[in-house]
N, C-alpha and C. Protein backbone atom coordinates (compact mmCIF):
# COMPACT_ATOMS: atom_id res chain seq x y z
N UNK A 1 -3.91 -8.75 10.93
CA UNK A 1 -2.52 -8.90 11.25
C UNK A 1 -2.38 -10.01 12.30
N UNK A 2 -1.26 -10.70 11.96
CA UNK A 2 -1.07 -12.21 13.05
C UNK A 2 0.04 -11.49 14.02
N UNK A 3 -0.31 -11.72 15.15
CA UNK A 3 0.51 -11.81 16.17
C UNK A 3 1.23 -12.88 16.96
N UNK A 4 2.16 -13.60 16.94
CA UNK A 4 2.75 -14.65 17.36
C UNK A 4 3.85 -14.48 18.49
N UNK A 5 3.57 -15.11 20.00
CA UNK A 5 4.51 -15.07 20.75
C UNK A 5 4.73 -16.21 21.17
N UNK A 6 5.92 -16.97 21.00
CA UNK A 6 6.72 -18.11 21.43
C UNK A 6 7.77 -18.20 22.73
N UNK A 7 7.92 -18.88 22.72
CA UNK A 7 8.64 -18.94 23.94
C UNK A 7 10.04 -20.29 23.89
N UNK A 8 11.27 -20.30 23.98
CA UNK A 8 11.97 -21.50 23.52
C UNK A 8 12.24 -22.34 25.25
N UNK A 9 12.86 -23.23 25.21
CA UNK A 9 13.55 -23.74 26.58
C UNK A 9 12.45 -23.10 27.74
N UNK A 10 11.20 -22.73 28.22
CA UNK A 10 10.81 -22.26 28.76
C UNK A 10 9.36 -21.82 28.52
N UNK A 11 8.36 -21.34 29.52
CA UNK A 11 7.18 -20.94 29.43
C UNK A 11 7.35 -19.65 29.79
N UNK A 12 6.33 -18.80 29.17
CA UNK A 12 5.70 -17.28 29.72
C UNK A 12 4.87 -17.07 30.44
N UNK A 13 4.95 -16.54 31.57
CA UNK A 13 3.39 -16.80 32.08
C UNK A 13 2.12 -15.66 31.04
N UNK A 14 1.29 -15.74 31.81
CA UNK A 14 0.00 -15.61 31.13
C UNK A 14 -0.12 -13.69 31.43
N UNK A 15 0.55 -13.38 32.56
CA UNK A 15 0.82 -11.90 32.72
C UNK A 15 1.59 -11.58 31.54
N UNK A 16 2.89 -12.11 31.36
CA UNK A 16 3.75 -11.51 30.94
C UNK A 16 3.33 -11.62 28.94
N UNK A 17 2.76 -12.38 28.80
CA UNK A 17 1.95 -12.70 27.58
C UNK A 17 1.60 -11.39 27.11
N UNK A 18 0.22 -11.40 28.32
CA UNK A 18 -1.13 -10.31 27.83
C UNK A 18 0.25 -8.79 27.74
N UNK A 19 0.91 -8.55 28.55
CA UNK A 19 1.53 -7.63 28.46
C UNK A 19 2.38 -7.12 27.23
N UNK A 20 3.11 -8.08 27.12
CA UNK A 20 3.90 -8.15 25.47
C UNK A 20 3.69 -8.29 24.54
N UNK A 21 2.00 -8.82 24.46
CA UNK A 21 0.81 -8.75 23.37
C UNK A 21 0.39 -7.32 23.03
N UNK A 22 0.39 -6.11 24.14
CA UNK A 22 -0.21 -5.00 24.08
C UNK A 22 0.54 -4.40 23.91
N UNK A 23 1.87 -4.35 23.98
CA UNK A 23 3.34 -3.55 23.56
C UNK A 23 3.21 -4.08 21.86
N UNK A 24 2.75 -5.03 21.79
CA UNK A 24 3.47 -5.32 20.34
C UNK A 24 1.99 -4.86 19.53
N UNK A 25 0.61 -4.93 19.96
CA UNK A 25 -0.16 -4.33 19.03
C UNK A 25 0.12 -2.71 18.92
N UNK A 26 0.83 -2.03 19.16
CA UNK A 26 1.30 -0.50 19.08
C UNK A 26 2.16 -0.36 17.75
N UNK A 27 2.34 -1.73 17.15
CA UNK A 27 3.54 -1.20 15.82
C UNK A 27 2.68 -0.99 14.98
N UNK A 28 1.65 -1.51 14.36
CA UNK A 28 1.10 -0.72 13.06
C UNK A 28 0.67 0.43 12.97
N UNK A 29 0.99 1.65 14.17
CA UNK A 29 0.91 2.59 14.02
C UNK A 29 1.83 3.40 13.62
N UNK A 30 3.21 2.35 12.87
CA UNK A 30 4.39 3.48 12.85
C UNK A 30 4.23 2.92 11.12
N UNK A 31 3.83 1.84 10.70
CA UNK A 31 3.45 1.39 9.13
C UNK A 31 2.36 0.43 9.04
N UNK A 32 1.21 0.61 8.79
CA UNK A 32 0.26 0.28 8.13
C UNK A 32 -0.15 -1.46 7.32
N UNK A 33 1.05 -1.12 6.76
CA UNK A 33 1.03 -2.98 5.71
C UNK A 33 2.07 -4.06 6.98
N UNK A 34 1.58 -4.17 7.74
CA UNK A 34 2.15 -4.88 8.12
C UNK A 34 1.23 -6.68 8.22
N UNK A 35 1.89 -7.13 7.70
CA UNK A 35 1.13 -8.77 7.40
C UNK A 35 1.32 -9.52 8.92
N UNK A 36 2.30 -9.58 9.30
CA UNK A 36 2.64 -10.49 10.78
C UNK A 36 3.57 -9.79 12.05
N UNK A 37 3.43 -10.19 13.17
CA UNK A 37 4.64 -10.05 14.15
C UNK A 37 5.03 -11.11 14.63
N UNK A 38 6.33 -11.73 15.17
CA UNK A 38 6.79 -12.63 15.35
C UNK A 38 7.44 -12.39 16.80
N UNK A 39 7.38 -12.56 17.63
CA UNK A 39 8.32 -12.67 18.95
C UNK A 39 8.98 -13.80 19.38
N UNK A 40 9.88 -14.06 20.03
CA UNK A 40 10.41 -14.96 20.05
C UNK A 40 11.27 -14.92 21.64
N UNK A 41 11.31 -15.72 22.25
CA UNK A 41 12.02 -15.66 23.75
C UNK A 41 12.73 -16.62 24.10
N UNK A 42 13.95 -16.64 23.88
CA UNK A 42 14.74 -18.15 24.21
C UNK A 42 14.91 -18.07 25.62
N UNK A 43 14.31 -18.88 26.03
CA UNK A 43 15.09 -18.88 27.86
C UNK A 43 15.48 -19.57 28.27
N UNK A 44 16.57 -19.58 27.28
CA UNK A 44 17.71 -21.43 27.61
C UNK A 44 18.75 -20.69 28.92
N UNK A 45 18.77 -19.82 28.74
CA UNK A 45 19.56 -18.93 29.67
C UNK A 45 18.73 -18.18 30.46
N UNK A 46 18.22 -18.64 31.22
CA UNK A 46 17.15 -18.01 32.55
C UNK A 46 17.59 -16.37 33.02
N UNK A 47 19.09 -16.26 33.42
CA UNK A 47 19.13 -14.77 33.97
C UNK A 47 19.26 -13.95 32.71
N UNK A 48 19.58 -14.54 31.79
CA UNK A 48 19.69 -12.98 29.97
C UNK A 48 18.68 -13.85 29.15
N UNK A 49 17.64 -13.85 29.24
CA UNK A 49 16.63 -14.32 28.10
C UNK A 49 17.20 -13.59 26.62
N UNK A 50 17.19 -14.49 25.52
CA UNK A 50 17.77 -13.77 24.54
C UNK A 50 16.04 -13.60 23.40
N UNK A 51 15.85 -12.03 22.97
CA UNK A 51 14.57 -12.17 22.73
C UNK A 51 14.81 -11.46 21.08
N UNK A 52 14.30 -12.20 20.33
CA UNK A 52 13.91 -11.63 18.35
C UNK A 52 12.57 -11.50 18.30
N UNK A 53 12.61 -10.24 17.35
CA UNK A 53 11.39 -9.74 16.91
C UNK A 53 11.69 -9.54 15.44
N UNK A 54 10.76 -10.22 15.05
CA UNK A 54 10.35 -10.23 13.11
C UNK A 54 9.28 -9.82 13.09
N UNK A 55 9.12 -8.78 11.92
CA UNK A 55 7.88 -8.15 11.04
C UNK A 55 7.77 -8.33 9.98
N UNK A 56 7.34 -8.54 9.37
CA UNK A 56 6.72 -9.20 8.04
C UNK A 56 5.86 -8.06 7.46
N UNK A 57 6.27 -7.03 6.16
CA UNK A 57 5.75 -6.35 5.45
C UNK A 57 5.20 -6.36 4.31
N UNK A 58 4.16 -6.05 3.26
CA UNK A 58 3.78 -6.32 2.19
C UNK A 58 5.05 -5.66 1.57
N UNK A 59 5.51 -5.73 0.30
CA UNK A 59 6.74 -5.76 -0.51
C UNK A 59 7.49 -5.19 0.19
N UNK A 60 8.00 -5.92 1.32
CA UNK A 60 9.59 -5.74 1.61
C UNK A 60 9.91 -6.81 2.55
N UNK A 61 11.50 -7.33 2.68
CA UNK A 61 11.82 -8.13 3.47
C UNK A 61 11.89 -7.42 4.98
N UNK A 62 11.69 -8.92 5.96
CA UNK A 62 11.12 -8.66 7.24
C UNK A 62 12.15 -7.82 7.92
N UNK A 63 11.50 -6.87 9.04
CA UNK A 63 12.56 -6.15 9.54
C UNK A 63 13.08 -7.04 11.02
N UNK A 64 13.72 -7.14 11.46
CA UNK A 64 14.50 -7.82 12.17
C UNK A 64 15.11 -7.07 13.44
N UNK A 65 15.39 -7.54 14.79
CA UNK A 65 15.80 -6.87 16.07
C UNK A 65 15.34 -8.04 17.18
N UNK A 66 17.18 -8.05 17.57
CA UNK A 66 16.83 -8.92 18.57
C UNK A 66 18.26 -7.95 20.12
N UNK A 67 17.23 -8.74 21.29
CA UNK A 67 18.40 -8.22 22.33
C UNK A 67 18.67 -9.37 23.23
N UNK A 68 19.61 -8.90 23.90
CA UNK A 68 19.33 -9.82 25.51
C UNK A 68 20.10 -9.13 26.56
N UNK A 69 19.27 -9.38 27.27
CA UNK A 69 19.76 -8.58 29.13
C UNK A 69 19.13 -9.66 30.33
N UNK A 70 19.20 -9.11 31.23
CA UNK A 70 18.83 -9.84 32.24
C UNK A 70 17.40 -9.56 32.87
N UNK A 71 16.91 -7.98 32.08
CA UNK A 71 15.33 -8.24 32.36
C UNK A 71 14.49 -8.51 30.98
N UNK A 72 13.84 -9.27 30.90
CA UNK A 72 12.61 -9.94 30.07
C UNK A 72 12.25 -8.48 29.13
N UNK A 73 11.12 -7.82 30.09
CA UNK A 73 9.97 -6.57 29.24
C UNK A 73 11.57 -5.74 28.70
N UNK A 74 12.34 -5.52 29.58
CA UNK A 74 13.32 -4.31 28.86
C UNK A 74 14.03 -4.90 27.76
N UNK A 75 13.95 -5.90 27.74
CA UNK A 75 14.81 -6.72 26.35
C UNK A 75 13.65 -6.39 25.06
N UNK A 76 11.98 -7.01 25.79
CA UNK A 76 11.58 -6.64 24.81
C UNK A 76 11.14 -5.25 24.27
N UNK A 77 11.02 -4.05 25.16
CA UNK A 77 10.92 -2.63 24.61
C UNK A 77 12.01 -2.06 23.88
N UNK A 78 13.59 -2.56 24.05
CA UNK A 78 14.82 -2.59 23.35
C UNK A 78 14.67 -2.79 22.18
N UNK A 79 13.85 -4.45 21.45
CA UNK A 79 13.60 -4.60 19.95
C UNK A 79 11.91 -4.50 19.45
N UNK A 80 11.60 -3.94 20.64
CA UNK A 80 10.26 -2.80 19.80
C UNK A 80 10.73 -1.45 19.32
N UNK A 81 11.28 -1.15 20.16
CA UNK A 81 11.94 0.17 20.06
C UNK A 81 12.75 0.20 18.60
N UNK A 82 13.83 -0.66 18.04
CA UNK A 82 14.67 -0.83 17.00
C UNK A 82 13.74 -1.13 16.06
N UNK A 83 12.57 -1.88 16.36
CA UNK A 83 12.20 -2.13 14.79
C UNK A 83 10.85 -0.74 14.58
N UNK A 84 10.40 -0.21 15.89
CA UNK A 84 10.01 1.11 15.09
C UNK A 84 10.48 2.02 14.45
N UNK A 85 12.18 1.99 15.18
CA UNK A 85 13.13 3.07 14.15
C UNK A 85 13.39 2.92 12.36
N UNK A 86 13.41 1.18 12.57
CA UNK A 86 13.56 0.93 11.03
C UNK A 86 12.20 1.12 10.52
N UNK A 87 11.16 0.65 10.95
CA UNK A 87 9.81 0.93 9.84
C UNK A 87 9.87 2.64 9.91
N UNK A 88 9.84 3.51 10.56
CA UNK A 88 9.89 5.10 10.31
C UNK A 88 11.06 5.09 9.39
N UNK A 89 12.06 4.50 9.35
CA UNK A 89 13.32 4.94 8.42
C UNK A 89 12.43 4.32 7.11
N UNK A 90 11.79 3.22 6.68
CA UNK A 90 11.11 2.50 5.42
C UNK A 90 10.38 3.42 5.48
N UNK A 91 9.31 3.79 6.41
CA UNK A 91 8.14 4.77 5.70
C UNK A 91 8.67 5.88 5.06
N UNK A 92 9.42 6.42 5.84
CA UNK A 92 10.07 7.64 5.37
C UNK A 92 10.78 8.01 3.93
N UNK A 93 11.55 6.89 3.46
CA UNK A 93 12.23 6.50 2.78
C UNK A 93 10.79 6.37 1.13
N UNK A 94 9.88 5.49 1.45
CA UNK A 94 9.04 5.32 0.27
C UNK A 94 8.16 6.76 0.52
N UNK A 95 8.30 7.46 1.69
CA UNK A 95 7.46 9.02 1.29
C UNK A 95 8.01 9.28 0.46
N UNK A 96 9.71 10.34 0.28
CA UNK A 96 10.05 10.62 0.37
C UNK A 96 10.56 10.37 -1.00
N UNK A 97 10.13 9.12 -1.82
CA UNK A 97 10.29 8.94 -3.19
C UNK A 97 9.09 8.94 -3.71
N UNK A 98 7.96 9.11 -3.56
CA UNK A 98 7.42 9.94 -4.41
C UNK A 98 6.57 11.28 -4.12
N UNK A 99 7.42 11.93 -3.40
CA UNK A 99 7.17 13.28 -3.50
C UNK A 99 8.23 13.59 -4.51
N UNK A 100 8.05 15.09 -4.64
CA UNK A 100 8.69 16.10 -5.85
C UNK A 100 9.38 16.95 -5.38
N UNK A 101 10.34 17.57 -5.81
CA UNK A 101 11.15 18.68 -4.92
C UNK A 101 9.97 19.60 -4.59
N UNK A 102 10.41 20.67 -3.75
CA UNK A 102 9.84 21.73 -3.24
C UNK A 102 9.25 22.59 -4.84
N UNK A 103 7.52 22.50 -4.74
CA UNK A 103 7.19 23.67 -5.49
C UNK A 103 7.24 25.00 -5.93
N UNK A 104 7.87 25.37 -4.63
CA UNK A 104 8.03 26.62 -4.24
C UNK A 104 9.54 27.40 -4.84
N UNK A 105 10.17 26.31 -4.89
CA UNK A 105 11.64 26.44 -5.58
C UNK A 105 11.83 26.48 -6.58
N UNK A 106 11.24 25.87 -7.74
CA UNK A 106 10.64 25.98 -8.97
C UNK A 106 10.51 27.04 -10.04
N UNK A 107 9.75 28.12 -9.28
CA UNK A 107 9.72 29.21 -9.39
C UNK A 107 10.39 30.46 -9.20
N UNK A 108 10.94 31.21 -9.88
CA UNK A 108 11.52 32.43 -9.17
C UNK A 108 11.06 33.15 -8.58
N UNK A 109 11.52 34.23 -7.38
CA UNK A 109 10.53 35.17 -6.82
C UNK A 109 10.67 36.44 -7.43
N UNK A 110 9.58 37.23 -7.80
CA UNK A 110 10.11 38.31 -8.37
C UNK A 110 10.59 39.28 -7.15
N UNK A 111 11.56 40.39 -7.75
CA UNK A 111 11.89 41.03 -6.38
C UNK A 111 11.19 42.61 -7.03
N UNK A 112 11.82 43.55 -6.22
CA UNK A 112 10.91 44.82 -6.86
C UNK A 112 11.87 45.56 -6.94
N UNK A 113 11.78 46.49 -8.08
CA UNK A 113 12.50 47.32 -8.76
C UNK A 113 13.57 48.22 -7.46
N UNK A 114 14.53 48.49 -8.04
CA UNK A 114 14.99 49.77 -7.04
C UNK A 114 14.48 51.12 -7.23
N UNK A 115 14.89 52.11 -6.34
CA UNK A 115 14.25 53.22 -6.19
C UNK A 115 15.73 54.20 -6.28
N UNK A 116 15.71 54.83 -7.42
CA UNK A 116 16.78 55.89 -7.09
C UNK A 116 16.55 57.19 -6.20
């Protein structure tokens, strides 16, 4: 998996890098096929950095989340945060089609006779 962090109008330092590198290797634990991550940090605007995050999945288009505030890491745990909700909503979603209704429902239960 490629990990990519950019930076626009501006540099990152080398803290804030390693840090947002180790927040962002935590997503393939919410889906598996993931081909790339993309970060992105415009800091044409120094006090609200405006920050996008793209994921790149095997058959599906990329999931997408971007924020901006006036702190950096909380902007970016904001669109880590959004794009783990959408990959759990995708995983969930392709479980969830091919499972089968409940087995158990299927069947009738027998009940037991009455007792006069």
């Amino acid at each position: 998996m490629q990990v990519i962090i950019s930076a626009r109008h501006g540099q990152l330092s080398d803290e804030s890098r390693e840090k947002i590198a180790e927040k962002l290797q935590k997503l393939p634990r919410f889906f598996e096929r993931m081909m790339s991550i993309e970060l992105t940090i415009d800091l044409e605007h120094e006090e609200n950095p405006h920050v996008e995050l793209l994921v790149s999945a095997e058959h599906k288009h990329d999931f997408v989340a971007t924020d901006q505030s006036d702190n950096l890491i909380g902007s970016v745990d904001t669109v880590i945060h959004k794009v783990e909700q959408q990959l759990r909503k995708y995983k969930e979603k392709i479980q969830s089609r091919h499972r089968t209704n409940n087995k158990a429902q299927e069947f009738p239960v027998p009940q037991e006779p009455e007792l006069d």
